[in-house]
N, C-alpha and C. Protein backbone atom coordinates (compact mmCIF):
# COMPACT_ATOMS: atom_id res chain seq x y z
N UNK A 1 0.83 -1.19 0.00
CA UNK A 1 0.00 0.00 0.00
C UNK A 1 0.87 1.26 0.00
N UNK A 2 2.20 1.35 1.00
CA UNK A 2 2.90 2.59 0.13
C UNK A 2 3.35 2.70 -0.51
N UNK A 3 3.82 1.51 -1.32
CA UNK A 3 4.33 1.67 -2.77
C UNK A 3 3.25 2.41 -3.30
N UNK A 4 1.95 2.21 -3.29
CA UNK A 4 1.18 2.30 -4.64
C UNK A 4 0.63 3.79 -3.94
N UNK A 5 0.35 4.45 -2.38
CA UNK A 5 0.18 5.71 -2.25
C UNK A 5 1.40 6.43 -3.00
N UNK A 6 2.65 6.18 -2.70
CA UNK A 6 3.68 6.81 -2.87
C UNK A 6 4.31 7.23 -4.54
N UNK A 7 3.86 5.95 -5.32
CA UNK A 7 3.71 6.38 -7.01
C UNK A 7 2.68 6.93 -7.25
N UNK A 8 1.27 7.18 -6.75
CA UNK A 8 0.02 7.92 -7.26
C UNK A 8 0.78 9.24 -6.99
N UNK A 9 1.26 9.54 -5.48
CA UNK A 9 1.61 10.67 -5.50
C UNK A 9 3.04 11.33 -6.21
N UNK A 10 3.96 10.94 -6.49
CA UNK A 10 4.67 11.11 -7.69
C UNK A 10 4.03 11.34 -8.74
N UNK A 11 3.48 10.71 -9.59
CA UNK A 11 2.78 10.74 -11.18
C UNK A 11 1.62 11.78 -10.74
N UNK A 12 1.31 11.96 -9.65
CA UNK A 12 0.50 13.21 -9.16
C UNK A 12 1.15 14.17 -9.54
N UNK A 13 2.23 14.73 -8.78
CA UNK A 13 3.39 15.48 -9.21
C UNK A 13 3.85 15.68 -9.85
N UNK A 14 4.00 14.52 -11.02
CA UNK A 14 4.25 14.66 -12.37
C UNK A 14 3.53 15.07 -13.84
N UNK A 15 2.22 14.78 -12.66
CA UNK A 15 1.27 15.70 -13.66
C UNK A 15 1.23 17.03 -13.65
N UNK A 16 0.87 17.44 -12.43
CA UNK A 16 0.87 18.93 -11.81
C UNK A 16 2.27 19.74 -12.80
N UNK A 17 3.37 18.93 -12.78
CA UNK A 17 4.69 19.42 -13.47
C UNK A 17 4.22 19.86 -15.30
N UNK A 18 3.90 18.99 -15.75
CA UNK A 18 3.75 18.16 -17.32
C UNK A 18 2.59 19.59 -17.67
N UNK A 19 1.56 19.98 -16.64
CA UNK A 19 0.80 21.26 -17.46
C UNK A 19 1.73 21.93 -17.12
N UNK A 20 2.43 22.26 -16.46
CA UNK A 20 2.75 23.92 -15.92
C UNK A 20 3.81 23.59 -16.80
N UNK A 21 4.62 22.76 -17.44
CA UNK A 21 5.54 22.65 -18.54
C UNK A 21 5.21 23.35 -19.90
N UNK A 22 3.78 22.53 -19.93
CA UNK A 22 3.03 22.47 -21.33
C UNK A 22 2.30 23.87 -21.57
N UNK A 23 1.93 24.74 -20.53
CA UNK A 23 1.68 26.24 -20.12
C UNK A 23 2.65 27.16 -20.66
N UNK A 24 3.78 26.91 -20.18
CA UNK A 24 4.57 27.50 -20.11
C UNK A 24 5.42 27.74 -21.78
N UNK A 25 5.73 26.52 -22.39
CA UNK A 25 6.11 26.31 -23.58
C UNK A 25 4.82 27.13 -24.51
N UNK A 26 3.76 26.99 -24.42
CA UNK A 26 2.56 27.28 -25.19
C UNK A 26 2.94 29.32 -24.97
N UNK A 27 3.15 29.64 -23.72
CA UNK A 27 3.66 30.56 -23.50
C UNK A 27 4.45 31.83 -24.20
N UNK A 28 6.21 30.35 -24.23
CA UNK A 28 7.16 31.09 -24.86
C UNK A 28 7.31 31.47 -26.26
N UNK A 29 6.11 30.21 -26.66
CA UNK A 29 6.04 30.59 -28.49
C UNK A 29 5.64 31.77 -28.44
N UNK A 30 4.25 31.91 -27.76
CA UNK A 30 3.59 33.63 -27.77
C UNK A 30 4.38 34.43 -28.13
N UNK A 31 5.34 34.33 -26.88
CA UNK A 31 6.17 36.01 -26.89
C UNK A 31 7.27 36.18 -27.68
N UNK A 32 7.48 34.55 -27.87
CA UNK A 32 8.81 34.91 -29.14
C UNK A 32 7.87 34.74 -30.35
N UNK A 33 6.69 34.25 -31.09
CA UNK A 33 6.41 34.67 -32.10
C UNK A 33 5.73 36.40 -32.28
N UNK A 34 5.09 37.04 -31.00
CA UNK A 34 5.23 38.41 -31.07
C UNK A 34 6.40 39.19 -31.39
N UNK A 35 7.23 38.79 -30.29
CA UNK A 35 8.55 39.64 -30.60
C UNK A 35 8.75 39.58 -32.09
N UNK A 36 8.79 38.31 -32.46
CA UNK A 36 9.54 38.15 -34.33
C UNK A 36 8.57 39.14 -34.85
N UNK A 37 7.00 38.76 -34.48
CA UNK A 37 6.22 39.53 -36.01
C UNK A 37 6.18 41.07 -35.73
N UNK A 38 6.43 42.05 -34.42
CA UNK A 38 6.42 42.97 -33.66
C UNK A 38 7.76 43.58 -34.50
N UNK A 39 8.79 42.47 -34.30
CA UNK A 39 10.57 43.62 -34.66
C UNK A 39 10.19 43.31 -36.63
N UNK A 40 9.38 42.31 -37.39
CA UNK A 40 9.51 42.27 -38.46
C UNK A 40 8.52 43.62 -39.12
N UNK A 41 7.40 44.04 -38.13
CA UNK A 41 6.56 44.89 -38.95
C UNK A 41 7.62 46.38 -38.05
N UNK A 42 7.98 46.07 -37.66
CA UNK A 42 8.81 47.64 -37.21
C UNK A 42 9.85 47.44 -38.21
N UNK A 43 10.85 46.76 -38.54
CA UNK A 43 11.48 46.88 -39.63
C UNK A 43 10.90 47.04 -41.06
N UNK A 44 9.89 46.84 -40.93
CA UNK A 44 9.08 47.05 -42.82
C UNK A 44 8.84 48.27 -42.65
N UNK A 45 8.52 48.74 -41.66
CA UNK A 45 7.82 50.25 -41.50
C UNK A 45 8.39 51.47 -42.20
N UNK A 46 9.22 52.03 -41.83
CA UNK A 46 9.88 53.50 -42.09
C UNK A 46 11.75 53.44 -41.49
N UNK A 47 11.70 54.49 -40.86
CA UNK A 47 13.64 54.74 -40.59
C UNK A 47 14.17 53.49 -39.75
N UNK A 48 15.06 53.32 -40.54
CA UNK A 48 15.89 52.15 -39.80
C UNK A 48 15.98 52.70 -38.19
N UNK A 49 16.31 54.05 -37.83
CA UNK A 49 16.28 54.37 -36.41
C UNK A 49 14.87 54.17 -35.35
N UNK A 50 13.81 54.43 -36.12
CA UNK A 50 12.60 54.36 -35.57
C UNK A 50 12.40 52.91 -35.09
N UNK A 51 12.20 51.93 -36.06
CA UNK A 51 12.22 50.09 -36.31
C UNK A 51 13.20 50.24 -35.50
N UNK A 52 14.39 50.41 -35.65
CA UNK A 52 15.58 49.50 -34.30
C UNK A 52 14.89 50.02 -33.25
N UNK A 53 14.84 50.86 -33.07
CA UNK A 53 14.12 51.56 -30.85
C UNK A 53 13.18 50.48 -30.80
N UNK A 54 12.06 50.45 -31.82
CA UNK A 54 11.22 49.76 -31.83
C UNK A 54 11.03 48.29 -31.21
N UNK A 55 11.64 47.78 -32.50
CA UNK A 55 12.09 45.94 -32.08
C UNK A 55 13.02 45.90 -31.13
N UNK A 56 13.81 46.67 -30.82
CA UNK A 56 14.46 46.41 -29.49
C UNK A 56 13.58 46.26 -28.06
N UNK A 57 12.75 47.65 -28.29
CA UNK A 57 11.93 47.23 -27.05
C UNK A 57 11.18 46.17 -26.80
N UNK A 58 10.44 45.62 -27.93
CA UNK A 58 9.62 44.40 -28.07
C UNK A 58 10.79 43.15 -27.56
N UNK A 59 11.86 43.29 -28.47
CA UNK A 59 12.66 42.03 -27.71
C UNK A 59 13.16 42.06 -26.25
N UNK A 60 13.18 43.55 -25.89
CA UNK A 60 13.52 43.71 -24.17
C UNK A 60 12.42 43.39 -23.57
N UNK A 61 11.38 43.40 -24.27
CA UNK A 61 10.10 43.55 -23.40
C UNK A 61 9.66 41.38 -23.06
N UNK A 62 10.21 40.60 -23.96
CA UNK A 62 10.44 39.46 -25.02
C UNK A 62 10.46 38.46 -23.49
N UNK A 63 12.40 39.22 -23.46
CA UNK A 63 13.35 38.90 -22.73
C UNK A 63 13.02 38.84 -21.47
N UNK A 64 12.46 39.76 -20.94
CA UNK A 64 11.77 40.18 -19.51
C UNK A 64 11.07 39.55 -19.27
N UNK A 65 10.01 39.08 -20.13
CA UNK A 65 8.59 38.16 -20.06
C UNK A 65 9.44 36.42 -19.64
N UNK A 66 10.03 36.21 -20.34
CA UNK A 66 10.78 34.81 -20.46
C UNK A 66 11.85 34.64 -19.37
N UNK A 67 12.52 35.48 -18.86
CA UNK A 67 13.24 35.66 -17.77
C UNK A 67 12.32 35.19 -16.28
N UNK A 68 11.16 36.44 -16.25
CA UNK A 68 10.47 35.98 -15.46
C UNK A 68 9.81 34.56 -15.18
N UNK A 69 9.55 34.09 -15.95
CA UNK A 69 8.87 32.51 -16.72
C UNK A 69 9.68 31.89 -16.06
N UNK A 70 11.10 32.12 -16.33
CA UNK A 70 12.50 30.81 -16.11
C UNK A 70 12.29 31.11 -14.68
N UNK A 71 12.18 32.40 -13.93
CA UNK A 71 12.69 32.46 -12.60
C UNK A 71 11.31 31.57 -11.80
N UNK A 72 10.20 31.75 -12.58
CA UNK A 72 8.83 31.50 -11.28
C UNK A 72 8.95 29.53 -12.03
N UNK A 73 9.48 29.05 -12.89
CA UNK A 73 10.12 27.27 -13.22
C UNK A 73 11.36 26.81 -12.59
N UNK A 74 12.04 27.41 -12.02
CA UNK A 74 13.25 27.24 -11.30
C UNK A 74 13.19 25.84 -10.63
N UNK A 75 11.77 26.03 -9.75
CA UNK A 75 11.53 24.81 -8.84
C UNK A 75 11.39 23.29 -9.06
N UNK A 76 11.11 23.65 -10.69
CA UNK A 76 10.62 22.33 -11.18
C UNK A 76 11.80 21.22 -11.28
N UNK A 77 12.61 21.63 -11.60
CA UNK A 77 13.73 21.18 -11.66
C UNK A 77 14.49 19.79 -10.71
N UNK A 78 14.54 20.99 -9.93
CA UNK A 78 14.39 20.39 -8.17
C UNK A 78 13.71 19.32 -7.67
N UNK A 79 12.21 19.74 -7.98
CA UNK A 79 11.23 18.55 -7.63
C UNK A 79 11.41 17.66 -8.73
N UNK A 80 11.76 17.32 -9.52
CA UNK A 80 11.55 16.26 -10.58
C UNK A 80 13.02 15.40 -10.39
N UNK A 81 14.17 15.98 -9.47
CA UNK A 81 15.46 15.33 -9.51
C UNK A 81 14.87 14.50 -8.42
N UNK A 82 14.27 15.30 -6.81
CA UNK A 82 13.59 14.89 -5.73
C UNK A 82 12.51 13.27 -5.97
N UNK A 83 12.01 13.44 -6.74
CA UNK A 83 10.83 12.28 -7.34
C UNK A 83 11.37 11.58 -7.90
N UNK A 84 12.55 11.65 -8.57
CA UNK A 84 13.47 10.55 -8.78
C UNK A 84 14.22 9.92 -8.07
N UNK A 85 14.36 10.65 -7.17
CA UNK A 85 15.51 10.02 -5.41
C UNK A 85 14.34 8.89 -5.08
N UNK A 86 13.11 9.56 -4.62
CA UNK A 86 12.35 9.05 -4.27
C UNK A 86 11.53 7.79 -4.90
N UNK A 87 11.51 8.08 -6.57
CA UNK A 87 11.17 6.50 -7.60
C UNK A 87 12.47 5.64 -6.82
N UNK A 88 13.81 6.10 -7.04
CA UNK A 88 15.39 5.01 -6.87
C UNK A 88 14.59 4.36 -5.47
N UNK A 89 14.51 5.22 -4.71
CA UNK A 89 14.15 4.51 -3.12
C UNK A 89 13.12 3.36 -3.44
N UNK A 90 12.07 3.89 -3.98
CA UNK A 90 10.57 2.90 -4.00
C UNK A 90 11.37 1.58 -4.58
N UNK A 91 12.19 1.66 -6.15
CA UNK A 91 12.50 0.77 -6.37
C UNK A 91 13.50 -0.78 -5.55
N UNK A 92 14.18 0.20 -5.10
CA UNK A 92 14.91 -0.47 -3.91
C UNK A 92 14.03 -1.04 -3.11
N UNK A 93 13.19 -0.64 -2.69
CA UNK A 93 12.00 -1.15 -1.95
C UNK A 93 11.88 -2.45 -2.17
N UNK A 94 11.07 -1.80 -3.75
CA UNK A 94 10.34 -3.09 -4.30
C UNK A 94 11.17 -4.52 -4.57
N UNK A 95 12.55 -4.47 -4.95
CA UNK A 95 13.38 -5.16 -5.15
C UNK A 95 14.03 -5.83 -4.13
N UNK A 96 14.18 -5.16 -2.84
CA UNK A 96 14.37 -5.98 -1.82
C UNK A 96 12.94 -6.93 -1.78
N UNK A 97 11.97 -6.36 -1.94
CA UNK A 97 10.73 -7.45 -1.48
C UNK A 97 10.91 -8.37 -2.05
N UNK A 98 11.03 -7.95 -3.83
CA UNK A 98 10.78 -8.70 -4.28
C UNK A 98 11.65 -10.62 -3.96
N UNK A 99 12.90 -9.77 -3.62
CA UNK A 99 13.87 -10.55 -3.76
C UNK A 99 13.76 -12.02 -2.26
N UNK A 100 12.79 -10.95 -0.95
CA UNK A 100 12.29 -11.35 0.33
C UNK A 100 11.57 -13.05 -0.46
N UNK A 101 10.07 -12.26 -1.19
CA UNK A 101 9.49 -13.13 -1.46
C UNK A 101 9.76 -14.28 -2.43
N UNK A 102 10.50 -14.12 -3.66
CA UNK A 102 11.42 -15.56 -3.93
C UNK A 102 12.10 -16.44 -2.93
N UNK A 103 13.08 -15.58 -2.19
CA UNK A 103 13.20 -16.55 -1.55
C UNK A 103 12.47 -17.43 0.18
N UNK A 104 11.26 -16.89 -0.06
CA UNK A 104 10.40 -17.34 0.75
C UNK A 104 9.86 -18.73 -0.31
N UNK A 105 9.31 -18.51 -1.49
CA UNK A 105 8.86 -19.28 -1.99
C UNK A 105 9.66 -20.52 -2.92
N UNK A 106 11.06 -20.11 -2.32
CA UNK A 106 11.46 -21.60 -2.78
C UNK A 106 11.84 -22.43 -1.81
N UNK A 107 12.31 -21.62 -0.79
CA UNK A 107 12.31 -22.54 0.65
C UNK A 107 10.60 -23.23 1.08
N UNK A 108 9.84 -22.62 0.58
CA UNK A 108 8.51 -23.14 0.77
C UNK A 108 8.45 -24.10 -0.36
N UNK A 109 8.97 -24.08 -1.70
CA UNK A 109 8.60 -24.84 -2.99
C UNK A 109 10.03 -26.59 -2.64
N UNK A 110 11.13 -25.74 -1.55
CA UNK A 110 11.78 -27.23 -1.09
C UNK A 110 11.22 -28.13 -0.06
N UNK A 111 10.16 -27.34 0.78
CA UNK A 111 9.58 -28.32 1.89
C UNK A 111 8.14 -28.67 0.60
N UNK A 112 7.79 -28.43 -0.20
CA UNK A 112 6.60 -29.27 -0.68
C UNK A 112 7.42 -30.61 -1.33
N UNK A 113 8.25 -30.30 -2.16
CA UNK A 113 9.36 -31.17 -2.18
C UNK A 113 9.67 -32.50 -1.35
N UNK A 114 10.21 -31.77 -0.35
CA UNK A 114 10.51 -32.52 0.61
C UNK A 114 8.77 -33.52 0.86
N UNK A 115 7.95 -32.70 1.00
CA UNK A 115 6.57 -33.88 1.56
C UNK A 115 6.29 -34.03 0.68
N UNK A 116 6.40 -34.23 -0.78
CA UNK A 116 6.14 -35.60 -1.99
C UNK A 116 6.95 -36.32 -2.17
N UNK A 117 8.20 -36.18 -1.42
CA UNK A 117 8.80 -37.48 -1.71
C UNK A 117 8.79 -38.41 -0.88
N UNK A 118 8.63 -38.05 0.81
CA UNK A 118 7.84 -38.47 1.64
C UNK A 118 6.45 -39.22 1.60
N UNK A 119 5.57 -38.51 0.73
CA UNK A 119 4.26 -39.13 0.64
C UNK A 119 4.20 -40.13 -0.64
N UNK A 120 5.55 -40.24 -1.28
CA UNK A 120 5.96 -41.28 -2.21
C UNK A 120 6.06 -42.49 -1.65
N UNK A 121 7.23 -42.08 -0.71
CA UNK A 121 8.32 -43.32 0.24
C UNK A 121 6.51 -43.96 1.11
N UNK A 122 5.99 -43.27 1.13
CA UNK A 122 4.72 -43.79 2.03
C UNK A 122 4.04 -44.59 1.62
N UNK A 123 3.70 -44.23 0.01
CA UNK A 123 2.71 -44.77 -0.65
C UNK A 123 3.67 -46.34 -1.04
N UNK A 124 4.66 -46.05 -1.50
CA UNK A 124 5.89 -47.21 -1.60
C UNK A 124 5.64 -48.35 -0.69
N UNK A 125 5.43 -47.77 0.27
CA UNK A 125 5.52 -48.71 1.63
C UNK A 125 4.21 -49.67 1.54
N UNK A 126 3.72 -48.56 1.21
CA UNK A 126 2.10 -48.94 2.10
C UNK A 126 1.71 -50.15 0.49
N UNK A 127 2.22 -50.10 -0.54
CA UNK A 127 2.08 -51.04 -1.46
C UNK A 127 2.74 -52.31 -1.41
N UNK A 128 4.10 -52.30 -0.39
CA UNK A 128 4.95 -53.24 -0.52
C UNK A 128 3.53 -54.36 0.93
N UNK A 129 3.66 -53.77 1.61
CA UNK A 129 2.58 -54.03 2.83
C UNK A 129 1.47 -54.83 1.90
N UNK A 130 0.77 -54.20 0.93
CA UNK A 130 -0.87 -54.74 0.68
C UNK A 130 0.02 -55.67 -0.41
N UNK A 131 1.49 -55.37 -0.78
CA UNK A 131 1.31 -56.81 -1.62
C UNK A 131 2.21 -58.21 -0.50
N UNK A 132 2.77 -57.82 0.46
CA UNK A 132 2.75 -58.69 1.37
C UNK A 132 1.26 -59.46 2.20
N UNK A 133 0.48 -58.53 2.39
CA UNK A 133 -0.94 -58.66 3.18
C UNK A 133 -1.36 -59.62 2.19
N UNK A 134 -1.71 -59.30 0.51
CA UNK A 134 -1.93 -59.84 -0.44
C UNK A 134 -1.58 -61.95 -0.42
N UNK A 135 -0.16 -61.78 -0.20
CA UNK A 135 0.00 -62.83 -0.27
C UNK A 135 0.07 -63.53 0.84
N UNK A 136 -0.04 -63.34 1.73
CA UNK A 136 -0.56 -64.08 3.33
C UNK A 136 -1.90 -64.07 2.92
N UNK A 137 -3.07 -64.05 2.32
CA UNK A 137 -4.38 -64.19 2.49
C UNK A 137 -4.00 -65.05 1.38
N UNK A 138 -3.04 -65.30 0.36
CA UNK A 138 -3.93 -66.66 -0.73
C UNK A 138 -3.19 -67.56 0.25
């Protein structure tokens, strides 16, 4: 049961991550396809001096937008190295168990073993008997 709380809540996390990724990217096209079509219609426009002030500001303005973006994603980073410490651990987990319960079940699969060959040697017996019994009655 904490394996399986402990991966819901990871892939929880990993969802929560995966929009604010997918947000964010959907985002950066915005402002870098503004900036491009913003500095391309200021360059078609009129004086090369006017268009450069122009598209510069749009790309400062670009830059600023995307800066901020990177600084408020910083965290993600972090948590996704964290959820991987934490998958390595689970796995370890699981792999010690796993490894618990094999060898539970062959020390259990040598005592069934052990009582069929027993209930062989028995049945062995118990035939040698009914064909002795057998021949004391003719």
């Amino acid at each position: 049961e904490e394996i399986e709380t402990t991966g819901a809540s990871i892939r929880d996390r990993q969802a929560v991550r995966l929009g604010r990724l997918t947000s964010n990217h959907g985002e950066v096209v915005r402002v870098i396809t503004n900036a491009i079509s913003e500095g391309s219609d200021g360059g078609n426009g009129g004086g090369g001096g006017a268009a450069g002030g122009g598209g510069g500001g749009s790309a400062q303005a670009a830059f600023a937008s995307l800066e901020e973006m990177a600084k408020s994603s910083a965290d993600i980073l972090p948590s996704m190295e964290a959820d991987d410490a934490a998958l390595r651990d689970l796995m370890s987990k699981v792999a010690a168990s796993k490894t618990v319960a094999t060898k539970r079940m062959k020390a259990r699969l040598r005592q069934v073993s052990v009582a069929q060959s027993a209930i062989q040697r028995v049945l062995s017996n118990v035939a040698v008997v009914r064909d002795a019994l057998a021949q004391q009655c003719e």
